[in-house]
C-alpha atoms as a PDB file:
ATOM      1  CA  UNK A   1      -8.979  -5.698  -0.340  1.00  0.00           C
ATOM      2  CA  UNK A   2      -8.468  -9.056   0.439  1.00  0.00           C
ATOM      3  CA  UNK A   3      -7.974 -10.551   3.827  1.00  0.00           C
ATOM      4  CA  UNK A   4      -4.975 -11.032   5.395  1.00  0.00           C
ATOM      5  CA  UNK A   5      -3.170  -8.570   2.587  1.00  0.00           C
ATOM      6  CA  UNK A   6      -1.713  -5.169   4.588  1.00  0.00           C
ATOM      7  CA  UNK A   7      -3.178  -1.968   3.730  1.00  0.00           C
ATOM      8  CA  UNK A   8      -1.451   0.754   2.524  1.00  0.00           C
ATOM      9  CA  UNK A   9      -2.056   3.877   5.319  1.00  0.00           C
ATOM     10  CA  UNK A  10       1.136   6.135   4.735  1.00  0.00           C
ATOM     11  CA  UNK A  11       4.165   7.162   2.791  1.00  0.00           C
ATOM     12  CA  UNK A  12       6.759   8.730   3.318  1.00  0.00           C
ATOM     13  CA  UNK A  13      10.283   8.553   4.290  1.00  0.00           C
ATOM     14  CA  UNK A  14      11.119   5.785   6.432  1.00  0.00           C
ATOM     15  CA  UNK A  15      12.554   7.803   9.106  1.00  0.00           C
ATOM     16  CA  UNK A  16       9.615  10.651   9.778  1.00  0.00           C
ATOM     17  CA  UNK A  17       7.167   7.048   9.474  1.00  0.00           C
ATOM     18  CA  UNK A  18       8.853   5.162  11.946  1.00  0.00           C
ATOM     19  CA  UNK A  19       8.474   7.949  14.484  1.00  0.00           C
ATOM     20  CA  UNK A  20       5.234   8.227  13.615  1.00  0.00           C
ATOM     21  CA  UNK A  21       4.064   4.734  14.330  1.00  0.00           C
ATOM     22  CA  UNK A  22       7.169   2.614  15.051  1.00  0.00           C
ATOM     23  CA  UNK A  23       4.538  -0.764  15.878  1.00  0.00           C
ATOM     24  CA  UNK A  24       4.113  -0.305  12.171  1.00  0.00           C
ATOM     25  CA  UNK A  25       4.637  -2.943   9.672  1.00  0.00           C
ATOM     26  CA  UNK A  26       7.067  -2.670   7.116  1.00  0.00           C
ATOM     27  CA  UNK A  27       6.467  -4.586   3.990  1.00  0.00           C
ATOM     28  CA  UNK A  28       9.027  -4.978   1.696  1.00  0.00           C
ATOM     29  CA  UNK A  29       7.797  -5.207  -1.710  1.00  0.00           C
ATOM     30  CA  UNK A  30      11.501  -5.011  -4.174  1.00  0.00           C
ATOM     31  CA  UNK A  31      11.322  -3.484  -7.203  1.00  0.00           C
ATOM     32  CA  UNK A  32       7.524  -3.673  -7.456  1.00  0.00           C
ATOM     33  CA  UNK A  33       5.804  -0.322  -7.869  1.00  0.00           C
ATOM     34  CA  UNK A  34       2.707   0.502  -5.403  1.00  0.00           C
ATOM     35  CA  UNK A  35      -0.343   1.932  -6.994  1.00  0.00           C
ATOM     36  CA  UNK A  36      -3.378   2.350  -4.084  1.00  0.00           C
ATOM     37  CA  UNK A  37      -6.291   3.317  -5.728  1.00  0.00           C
ATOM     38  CA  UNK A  38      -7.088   1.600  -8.587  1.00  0.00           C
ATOM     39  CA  UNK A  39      -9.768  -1.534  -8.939  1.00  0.00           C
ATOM     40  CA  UNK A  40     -10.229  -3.389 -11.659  1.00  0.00           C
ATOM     41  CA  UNK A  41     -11.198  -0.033 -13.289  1.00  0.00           C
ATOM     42  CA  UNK A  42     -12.314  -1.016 -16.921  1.00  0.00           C
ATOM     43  CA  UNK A  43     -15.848  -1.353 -18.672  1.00  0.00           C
ATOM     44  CA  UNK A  44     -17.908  -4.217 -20.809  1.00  0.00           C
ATOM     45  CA  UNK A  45     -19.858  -2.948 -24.010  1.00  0.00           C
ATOM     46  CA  UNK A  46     -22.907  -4.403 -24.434  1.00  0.00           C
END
């Protein structure tokens, strides 16, 4: 992760979140799709 980028520590509907930690950040992101998990996940042959 790289600093200064939010990290990604629930889902959920926005409602049941927002009682759950209403301080929270909400981060609007569009249309984009959010995929935690995966880095840079690929190999080099040698």
């Amino acid at each position: 992760m790289r600093p200064g980028l939010p990290w990604l520590v629930a889902v959920g509907y926005l409602g049941d979140l927002r009682r759950r930690m209403p301080e929270a950040a909400l981060v609007d992101v569009g249309e984009s799709t959010v995929v935690p998990g995966f880095t840079a996940a690929h190999q080099h042959r040698r």
